[in-house]
N, C-alpha and C. Protein backbone atom coordinates (compact mmCIF):
# COMPACT_ATOMS: atom_id res chain seq x y z
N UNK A 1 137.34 -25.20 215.01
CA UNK A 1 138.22 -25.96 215.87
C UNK A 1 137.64 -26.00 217.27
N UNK A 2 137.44 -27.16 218.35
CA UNK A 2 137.20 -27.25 219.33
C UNK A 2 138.47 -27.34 220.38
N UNK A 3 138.46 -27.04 221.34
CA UNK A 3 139.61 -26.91 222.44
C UNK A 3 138.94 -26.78 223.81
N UNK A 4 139.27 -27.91 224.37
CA UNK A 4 139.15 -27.58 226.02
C UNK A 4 140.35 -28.03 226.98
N UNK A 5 140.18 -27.16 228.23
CA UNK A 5 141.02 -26.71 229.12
C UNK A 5 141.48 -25.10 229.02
N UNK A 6 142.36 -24.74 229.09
CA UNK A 6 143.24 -23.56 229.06
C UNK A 6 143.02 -23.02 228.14
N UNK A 7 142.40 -22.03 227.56
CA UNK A 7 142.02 -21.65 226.33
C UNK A 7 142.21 -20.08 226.29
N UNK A 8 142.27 -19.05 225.95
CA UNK A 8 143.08 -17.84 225.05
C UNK A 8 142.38 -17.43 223.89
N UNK A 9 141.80 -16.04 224.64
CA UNK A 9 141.11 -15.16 222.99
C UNK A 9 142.21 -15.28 222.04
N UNK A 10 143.30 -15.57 222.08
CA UNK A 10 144.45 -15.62 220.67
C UNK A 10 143.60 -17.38 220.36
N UNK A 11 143.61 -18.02 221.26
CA UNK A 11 143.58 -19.06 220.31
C UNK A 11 142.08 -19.38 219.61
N UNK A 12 141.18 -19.18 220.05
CA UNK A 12 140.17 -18.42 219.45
C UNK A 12 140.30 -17.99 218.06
N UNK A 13 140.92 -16.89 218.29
CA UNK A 13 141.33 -15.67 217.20
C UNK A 13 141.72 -16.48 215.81
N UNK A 14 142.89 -17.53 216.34
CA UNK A 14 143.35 -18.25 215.45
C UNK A 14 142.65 -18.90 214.54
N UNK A 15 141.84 -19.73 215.45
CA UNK A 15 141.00 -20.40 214.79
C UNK A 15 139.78 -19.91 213.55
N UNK A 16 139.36 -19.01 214.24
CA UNK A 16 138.49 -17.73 213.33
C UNK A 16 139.33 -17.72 212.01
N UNK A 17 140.72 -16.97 212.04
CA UNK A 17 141.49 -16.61 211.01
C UNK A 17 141.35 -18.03 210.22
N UNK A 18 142.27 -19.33 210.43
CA UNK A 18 142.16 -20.04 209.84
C UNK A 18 140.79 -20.44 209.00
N UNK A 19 139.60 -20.06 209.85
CA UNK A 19 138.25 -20.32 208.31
C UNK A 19 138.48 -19.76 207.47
N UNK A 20 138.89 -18.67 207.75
CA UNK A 20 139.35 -17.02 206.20
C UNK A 20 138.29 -16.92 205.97
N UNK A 21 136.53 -16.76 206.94
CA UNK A 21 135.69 -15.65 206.70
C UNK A 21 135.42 -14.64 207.36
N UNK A 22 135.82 -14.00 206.76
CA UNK A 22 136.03 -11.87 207.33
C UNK A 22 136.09 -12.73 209.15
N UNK A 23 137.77 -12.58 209.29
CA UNK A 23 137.91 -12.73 210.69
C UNK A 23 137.81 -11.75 211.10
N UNK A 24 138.30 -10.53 211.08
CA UNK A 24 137.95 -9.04 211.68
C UNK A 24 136.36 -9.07 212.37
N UNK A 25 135.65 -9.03 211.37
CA UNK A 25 133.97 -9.12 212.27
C UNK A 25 134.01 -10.07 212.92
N UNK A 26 133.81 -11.62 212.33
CA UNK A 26 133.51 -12.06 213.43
C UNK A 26 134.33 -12.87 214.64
N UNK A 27 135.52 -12.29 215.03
CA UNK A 27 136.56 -12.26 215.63
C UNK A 27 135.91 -11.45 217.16
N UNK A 28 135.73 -10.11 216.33
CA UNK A 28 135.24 -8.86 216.98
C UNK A 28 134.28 -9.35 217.62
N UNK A 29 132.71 -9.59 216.95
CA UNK A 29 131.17 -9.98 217.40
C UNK A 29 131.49 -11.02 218.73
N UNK A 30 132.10 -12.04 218.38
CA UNK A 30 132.79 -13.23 219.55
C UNK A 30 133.19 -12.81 220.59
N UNK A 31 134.02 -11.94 220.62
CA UNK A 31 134.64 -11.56 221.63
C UNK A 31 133.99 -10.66 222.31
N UNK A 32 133.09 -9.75 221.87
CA UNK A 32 132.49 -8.69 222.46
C UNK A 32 131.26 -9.79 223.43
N UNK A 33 131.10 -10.75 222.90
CA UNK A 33 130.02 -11.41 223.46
C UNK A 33 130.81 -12.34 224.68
N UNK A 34 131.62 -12.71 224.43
CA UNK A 34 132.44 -13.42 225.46
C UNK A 34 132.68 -12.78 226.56
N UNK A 35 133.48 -11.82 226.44
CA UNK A 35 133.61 -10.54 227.60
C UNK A 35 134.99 -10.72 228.52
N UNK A 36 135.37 -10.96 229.61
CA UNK A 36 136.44 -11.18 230.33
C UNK A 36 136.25 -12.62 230.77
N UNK A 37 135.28 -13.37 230.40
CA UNK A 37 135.52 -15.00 230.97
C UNK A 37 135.97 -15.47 230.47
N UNK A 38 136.85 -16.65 231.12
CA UNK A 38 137.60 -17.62 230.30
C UNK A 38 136.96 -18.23 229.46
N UNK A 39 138.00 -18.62 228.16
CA UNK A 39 136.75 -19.75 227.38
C UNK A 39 137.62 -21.41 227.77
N UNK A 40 136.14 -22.14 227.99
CA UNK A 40 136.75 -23.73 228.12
C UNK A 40 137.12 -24.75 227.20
N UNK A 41 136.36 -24.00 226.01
CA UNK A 41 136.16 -24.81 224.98
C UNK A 41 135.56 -24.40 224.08
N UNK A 42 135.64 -24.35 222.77
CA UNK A 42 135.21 -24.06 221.62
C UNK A 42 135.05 -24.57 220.30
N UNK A 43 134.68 -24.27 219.15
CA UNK A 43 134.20 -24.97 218.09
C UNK A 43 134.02 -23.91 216.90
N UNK A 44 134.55 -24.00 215.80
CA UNK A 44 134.28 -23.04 214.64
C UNK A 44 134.26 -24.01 213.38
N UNK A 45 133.10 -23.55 212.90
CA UNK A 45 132.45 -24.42 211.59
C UNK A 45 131.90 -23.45 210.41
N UNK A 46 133.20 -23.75 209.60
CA UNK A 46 132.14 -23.37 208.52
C UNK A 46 131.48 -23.93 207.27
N UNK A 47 130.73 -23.33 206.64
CA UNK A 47 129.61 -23.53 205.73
C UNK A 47 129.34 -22.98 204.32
N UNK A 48 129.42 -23.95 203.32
CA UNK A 48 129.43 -23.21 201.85
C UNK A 48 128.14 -23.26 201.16
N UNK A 49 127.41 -22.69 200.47
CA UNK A 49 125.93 -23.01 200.66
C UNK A 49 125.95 -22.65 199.12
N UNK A 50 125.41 -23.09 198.05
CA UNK A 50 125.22 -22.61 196.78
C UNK A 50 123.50 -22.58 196.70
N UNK A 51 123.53 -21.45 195.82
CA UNK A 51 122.20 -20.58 195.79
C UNK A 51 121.93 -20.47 194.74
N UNK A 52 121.24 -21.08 193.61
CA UNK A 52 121.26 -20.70 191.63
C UNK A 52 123.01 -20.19 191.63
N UNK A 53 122.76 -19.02 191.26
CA UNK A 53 124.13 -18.80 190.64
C UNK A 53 125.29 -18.40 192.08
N UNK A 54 124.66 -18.04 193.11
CA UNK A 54 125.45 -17.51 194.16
C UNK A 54 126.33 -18.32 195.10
N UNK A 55 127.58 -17.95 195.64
CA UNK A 55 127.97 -19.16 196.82
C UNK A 55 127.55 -18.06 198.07
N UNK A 56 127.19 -19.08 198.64
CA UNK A 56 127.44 -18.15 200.27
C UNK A 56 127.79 -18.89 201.64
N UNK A 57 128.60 -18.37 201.81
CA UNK A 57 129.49 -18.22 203.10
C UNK A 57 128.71 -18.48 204.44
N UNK A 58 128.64 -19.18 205.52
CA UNK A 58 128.03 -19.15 206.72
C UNK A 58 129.20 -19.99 207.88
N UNK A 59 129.59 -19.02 208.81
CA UNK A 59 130.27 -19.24 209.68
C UNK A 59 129.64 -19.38 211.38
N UNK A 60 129.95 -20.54 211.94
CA UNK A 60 129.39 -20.86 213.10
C UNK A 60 130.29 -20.96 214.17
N UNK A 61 130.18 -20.05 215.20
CA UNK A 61 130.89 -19.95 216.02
C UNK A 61 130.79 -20.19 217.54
N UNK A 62 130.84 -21.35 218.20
CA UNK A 62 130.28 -21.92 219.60
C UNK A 62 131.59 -21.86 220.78
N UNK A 63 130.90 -20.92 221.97
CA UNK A 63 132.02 -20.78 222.90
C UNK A 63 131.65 -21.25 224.29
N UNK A 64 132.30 -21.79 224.88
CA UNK A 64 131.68 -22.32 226.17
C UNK A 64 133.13 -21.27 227.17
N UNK A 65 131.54 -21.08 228.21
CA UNK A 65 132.97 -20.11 229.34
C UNK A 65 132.54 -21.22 230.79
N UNK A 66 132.92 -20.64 231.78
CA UNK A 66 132.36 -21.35 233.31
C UNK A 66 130.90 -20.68 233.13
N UNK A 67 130.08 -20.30 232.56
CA UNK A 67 128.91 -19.58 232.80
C UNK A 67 128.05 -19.70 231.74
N UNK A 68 128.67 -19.58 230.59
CA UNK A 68 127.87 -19.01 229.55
C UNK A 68 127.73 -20.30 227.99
N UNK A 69 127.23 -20.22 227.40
CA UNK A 69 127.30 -21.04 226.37
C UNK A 69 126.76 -19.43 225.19
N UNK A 70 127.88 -19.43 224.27
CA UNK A 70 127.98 -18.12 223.56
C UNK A 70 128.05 -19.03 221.92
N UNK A 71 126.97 -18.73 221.21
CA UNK A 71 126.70 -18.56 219.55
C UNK A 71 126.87 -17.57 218.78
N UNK A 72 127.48 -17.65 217.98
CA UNK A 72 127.73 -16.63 216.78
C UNK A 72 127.24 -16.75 215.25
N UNK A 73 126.83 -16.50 214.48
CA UNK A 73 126.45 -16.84 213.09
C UNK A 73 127.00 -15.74 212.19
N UNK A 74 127.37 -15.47 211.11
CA UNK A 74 127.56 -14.69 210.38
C UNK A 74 127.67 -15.31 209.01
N UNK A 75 127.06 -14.82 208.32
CA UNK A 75 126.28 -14.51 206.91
C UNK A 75 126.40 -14.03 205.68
N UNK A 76 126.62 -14.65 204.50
CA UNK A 76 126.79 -13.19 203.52
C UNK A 76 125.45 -12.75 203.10
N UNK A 77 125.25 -11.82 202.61
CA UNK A 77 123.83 -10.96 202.45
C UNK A 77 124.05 -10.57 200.82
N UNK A 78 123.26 -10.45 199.94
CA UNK A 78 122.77 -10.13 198.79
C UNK A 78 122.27 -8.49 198.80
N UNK A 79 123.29 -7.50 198.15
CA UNK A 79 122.92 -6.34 198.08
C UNK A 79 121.65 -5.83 197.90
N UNK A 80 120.78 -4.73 198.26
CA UNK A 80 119.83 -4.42 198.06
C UNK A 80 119.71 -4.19 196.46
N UNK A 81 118.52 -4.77 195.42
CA UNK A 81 118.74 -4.19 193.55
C UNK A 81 118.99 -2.77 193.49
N UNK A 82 118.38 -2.23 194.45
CA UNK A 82 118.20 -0.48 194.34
C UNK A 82 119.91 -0.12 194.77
N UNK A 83 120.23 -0.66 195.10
CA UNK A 83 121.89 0.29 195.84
C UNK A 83 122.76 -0.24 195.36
N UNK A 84 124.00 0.45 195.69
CA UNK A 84 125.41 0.05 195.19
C UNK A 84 125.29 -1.75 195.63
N UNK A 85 126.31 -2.34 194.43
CA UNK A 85 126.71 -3.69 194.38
C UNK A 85 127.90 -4.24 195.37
N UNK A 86 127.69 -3.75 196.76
CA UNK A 86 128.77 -3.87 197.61
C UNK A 86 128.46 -5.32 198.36
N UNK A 87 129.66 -6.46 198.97
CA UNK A 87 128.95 -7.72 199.59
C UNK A 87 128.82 -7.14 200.89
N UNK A 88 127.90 -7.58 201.63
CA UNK A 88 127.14 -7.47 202.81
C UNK A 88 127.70 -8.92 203.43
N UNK A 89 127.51 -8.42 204.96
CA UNK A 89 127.58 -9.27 205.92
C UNK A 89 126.82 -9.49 207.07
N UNK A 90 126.13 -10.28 207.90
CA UNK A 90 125.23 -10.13 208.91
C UNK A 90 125.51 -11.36 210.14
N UNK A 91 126.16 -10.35 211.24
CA UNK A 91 126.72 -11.12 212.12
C UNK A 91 126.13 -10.75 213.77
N UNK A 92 125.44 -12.38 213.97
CA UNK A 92 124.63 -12.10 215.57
C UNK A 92 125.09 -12.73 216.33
N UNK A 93 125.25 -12.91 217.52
CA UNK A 93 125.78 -13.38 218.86
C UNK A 93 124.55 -13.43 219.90
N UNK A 94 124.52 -14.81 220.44
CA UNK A 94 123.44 -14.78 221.61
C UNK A 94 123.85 -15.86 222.93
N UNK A 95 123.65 -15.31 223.76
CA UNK A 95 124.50 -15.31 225.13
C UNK A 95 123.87 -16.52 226.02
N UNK A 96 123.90 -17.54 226.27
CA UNK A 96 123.19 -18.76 227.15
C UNK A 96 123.69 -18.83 228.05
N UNK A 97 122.79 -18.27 229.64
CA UNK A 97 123.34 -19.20 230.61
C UNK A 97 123.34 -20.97 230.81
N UNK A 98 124.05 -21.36 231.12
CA UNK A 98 124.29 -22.84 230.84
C UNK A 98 123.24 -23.14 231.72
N UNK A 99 122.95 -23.05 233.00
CA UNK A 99 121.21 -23.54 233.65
C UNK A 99 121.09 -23.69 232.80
N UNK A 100 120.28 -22.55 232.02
CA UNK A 100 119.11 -22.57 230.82
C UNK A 100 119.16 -23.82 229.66
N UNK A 101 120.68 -24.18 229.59
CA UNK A 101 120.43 -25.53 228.92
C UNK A 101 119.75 -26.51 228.79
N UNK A 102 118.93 -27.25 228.33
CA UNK A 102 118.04 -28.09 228.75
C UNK A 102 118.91 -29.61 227.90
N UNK A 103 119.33 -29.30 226.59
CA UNK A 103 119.11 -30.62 226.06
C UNK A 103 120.35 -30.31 224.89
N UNK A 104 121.34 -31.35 224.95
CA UNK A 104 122.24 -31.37 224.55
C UNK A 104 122.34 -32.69 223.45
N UNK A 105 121.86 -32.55 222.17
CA UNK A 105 121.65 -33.96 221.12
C UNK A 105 123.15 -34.08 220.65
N UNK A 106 123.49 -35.49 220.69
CA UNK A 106 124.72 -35.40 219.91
C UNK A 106 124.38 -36.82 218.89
N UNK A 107 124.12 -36.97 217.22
CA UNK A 107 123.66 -38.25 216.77
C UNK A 107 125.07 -38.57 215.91
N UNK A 108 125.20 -39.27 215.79
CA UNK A 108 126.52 -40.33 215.17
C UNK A 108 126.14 -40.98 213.64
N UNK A 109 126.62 -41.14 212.75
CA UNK A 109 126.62 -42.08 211.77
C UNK A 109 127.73 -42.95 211.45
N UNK A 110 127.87 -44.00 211.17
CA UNK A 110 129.30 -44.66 211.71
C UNK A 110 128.81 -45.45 210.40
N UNK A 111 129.80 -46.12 209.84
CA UNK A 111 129.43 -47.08 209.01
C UNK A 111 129.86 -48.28 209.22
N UNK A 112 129.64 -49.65 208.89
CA UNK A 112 129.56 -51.04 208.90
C UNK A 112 129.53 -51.00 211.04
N UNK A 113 128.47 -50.41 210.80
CA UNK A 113 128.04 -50.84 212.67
C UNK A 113 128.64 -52.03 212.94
N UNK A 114 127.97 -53.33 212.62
CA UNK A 114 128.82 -54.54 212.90
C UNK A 114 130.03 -54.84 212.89
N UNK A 115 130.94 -54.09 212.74
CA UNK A 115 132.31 -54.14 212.91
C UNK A 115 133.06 -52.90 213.64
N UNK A 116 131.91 -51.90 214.27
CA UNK A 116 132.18 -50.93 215.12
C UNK A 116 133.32 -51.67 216.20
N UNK A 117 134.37 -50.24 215.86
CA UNK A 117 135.38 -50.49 217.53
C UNK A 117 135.20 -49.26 217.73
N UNK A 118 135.08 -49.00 219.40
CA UNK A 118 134.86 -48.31 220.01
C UNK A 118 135.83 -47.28 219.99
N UNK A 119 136.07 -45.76 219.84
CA UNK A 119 136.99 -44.56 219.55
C UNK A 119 136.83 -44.20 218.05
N UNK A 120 136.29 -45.18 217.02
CA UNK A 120 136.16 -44.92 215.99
C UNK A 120 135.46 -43.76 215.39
N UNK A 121 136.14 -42.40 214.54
CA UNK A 121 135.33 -41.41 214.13
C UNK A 121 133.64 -42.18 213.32
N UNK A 122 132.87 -41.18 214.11
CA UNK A 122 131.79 -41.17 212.80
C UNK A 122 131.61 -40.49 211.71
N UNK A 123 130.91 -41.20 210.87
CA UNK A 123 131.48 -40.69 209.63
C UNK A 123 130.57 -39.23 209.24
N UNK A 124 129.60 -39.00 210.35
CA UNK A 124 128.98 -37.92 210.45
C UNK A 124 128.41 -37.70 211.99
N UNK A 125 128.29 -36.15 212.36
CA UNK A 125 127.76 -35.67 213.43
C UNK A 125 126.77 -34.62 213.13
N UNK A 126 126.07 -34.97 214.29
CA UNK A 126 124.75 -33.66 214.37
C UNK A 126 124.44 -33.29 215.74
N UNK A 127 124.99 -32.06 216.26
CA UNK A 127 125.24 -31.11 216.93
C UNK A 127 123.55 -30.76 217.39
N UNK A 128 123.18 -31.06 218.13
CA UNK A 128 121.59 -30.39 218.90
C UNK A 128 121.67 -29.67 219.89
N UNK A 129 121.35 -28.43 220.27
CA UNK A 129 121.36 -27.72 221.10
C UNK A 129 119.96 -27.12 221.58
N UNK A 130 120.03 -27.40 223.24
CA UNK A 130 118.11 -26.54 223.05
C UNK A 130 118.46 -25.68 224.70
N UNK A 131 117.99 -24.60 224.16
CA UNK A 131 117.90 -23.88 225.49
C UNK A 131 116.02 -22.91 225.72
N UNK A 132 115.21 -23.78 224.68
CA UNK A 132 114.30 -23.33 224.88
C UNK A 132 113.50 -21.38 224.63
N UNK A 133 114.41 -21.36 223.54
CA UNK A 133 114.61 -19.97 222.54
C UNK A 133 113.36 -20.43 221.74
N UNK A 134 113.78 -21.39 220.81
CA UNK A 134 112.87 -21.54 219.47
C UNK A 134 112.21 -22.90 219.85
N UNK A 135 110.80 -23.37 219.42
CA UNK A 135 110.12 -24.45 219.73
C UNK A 135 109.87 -24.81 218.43
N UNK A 136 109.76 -26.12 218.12
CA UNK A 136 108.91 -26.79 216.60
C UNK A 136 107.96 -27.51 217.10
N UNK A 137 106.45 -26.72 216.59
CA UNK A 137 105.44 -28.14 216.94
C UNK A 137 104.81 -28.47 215.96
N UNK A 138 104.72 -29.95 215.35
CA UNK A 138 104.46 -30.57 214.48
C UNK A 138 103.03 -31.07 214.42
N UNK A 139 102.09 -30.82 214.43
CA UNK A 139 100.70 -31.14 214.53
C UNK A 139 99.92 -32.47 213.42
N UNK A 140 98.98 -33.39 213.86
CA UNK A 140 98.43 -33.74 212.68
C UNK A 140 97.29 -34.58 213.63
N UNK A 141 96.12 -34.74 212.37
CA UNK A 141 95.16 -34.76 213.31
C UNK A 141 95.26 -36.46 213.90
N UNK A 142 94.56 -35.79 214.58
CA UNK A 142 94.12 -37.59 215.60
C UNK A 142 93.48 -38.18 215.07
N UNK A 143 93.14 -39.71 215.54
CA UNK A 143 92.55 -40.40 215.16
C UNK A 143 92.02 -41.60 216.11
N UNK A 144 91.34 -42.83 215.68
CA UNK A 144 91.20 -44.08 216.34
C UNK A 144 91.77 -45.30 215.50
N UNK A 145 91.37 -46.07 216.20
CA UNK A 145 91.35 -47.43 215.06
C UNK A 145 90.08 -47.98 214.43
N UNK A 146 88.89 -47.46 214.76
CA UNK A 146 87.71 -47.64 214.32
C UNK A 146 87.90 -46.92 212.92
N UNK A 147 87.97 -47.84 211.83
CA UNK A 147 88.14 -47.07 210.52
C UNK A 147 86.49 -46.67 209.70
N UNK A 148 85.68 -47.03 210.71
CA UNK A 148 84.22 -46.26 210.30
C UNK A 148 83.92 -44.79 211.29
N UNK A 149 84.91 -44.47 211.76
CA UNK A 149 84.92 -43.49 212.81
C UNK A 149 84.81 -42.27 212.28
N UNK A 150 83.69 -41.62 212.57
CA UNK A 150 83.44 -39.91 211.63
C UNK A 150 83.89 -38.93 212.64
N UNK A 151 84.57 -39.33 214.05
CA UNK A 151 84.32 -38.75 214.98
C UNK A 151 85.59 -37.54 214.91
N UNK A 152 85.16 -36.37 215.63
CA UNK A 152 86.54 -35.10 215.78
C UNK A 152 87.35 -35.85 216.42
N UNK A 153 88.57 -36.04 216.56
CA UNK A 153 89.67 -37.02 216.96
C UNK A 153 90.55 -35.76 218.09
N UNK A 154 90.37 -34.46 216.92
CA UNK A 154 91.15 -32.99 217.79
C UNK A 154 92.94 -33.31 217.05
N UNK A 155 93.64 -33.26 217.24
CA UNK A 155 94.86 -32.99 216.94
C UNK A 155 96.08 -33.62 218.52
N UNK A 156 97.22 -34.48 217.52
CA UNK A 156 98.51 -35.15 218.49
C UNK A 156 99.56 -34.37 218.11
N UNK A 157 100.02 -34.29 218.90
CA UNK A 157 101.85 -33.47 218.16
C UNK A 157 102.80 -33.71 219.09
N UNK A 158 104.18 -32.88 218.90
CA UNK A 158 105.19 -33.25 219.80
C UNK A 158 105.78 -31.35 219.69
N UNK A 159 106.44 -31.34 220.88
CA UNK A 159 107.17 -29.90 220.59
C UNK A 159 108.82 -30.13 221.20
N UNK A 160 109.30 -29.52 219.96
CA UNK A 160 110.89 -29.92 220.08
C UNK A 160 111.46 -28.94 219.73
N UNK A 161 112.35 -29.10 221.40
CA UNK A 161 113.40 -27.90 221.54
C UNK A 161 114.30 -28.07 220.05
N UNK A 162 114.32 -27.02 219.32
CA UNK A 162 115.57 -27.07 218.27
C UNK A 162 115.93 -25.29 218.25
N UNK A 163 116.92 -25.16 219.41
CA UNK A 163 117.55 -23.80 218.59
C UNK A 163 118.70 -23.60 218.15
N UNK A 164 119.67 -24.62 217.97
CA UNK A 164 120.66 -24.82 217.23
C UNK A 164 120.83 -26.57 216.71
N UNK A 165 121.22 -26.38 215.46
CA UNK A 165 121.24 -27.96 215.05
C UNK A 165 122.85 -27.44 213.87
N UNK A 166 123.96 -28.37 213.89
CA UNK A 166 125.06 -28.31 213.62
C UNK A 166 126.27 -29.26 212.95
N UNK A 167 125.96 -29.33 211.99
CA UNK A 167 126.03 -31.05 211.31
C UNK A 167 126.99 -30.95 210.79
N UNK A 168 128.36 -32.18 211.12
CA UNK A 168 129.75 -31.86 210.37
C UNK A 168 129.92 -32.86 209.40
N UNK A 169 130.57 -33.26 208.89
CA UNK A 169 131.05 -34.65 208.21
C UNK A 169 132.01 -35.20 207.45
N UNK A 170 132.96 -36.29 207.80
CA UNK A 170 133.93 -36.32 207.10
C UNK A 170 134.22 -36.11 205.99
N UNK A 171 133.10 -36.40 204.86
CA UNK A 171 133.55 -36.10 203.74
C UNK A 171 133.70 -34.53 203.33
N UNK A 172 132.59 -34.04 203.95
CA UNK A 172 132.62 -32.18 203.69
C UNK A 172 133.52 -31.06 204.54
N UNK A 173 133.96 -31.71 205.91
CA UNK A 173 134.74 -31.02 207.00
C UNK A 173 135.59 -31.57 207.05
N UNK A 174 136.08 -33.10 206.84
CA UNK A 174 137.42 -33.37 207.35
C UNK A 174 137.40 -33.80 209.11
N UNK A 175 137.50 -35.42 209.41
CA UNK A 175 137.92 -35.76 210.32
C UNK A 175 138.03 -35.26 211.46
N UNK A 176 139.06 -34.26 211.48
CA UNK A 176 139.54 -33.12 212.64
C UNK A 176 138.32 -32.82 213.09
N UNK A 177 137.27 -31.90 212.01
CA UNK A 177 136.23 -31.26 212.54
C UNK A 177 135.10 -32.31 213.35
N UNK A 178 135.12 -33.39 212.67
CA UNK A 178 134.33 -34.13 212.92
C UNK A 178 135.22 -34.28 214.53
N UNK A 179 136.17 -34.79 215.04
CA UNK A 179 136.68 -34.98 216.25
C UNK A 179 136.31 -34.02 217.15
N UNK A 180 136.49 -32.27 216.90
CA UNK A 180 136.55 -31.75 217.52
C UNK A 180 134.62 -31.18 217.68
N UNK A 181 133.88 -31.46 216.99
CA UNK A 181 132.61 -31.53 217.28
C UNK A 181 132.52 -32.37 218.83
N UNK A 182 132.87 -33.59 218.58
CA UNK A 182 132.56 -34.10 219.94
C UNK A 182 133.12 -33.74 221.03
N UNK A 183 134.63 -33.19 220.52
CA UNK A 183 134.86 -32.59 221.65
C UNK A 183 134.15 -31.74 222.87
N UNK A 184 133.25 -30.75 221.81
CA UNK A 184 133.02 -29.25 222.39
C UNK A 184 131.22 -30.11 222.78
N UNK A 185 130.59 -31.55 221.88
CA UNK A 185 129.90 -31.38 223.03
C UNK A 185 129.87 -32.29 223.92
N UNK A 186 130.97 -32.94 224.12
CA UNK A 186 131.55 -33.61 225.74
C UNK A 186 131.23 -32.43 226.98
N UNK A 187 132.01 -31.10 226.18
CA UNK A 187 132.71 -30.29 227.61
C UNK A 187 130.91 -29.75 227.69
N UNK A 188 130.49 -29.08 226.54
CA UNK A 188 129.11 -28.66 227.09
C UNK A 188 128.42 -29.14 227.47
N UNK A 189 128.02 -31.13 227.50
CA UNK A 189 127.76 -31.80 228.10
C UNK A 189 127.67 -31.84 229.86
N UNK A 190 129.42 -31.71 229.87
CA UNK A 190 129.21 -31.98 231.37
C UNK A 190 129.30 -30.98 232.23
N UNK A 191 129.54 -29.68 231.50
CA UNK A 191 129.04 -28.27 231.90
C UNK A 191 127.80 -27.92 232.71
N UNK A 192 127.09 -28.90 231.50
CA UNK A 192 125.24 -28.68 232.26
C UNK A 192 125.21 -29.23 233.06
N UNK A 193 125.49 -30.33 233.41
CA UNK A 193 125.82 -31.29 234.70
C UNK A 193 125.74 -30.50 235.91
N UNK A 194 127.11 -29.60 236.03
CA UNK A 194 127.69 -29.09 236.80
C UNK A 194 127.21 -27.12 236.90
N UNK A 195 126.02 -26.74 236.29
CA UNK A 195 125.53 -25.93 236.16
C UNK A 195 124.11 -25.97 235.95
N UNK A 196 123.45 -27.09 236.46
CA UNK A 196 121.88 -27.61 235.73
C UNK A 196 120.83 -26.66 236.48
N UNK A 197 119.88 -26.93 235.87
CA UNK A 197 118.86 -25.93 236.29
C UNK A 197 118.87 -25.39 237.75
N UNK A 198 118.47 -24.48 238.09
CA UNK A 198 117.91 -23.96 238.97
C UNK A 198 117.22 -24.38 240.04
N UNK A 199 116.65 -24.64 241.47
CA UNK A 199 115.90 -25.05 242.01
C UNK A 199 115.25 -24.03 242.43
């Protein structure tokens, strides 16, 4: 669920509970990472993932304060063969000052474009986040247009911020989620605005 303005570790809390994955942890992990700042806005997504025979669980948890842009992930884990058959869980939190934001992707899929009206849900979202954590560089070699050319060309690429990517969609989330995606990245949007880099 996304929410901005006036916002409340209960309502938070709520939201957590309503996914129904182990809210206790990551209720807890969230909040410990949040700390005493207000939150402005938020977003909780979750994720069903089938594995051969296994389902697994992945819960995403995005908090925006006046300062901070706060991620959560938590996980189910596959017992070790050697040890007891107990389910495992693996839950991390990582803390962004909003400066550090660089690049905020938000992509749309809408269907019959040509008859787009404007407010209309898309029928899918994809959530990009880069604060310059994780890099992708895609390499391949160079070339010319001389197609008798034996020559070393050396290598072109691109490097792209991707350290969070977050994809909802009506048919798999339900509307709401899809709404409240844009919500949360309106507010983190204009957060960075109003918190942008450094001079």
């Amino acid at each position: 669920m996304a929410k901005t303005g006036t916002t409340t570790t209960q309502d938070l809390r709520s939201a957590i509970e309503r996914s129904g994955y182990y809210p206790a942890l990551v209720s807890e992990a969230v909040e410990s990472a949040v700390g005493p700042e207000p939150i402005t806005s938020y977003l909780v997504h979750q994720e069903t993932t089938f594995d051969a025979n296994e389902v697994r669980r992945h819960v995403t948890v995005l908090v925006l304060t006046p300062t901070r842009f706060v991620v959560s992930h938590t996980d189910e884990q596959t017992g070790d063969a050697a040890g007891p058959a107990v389910p495992l869980a693996t839950t991390s939190t990582e803390s962004v000052r909003l400066d550090r934001i660089n690049s905020v992707v938000v992509s749309r899929m809408v269907a019959n474009p040509e008859t787009y009206t404007p407010g209309t849900l898309p029928r899918e979202v994809v959530l990009t986040i880069g604060w310059g954590a994780v890099q992708r560089l895609d390499l391949e070699p160079a070339g010319c247009s001389d197609p008798n050319c034996e020559a070393d060309h050396g290598y072109t690429g691109s490097a792209t911020a991707d350290d969070l990517s977050l994809r909802v969609s009506e048919a798999g989330d339900g509307p709401e989620t899809v709404a409240q995606a844009l919500v949360f990245a309106r507010a983190l949007s204009e957060a960075t605005i109003t918190n942008g880099p450094r001079v």
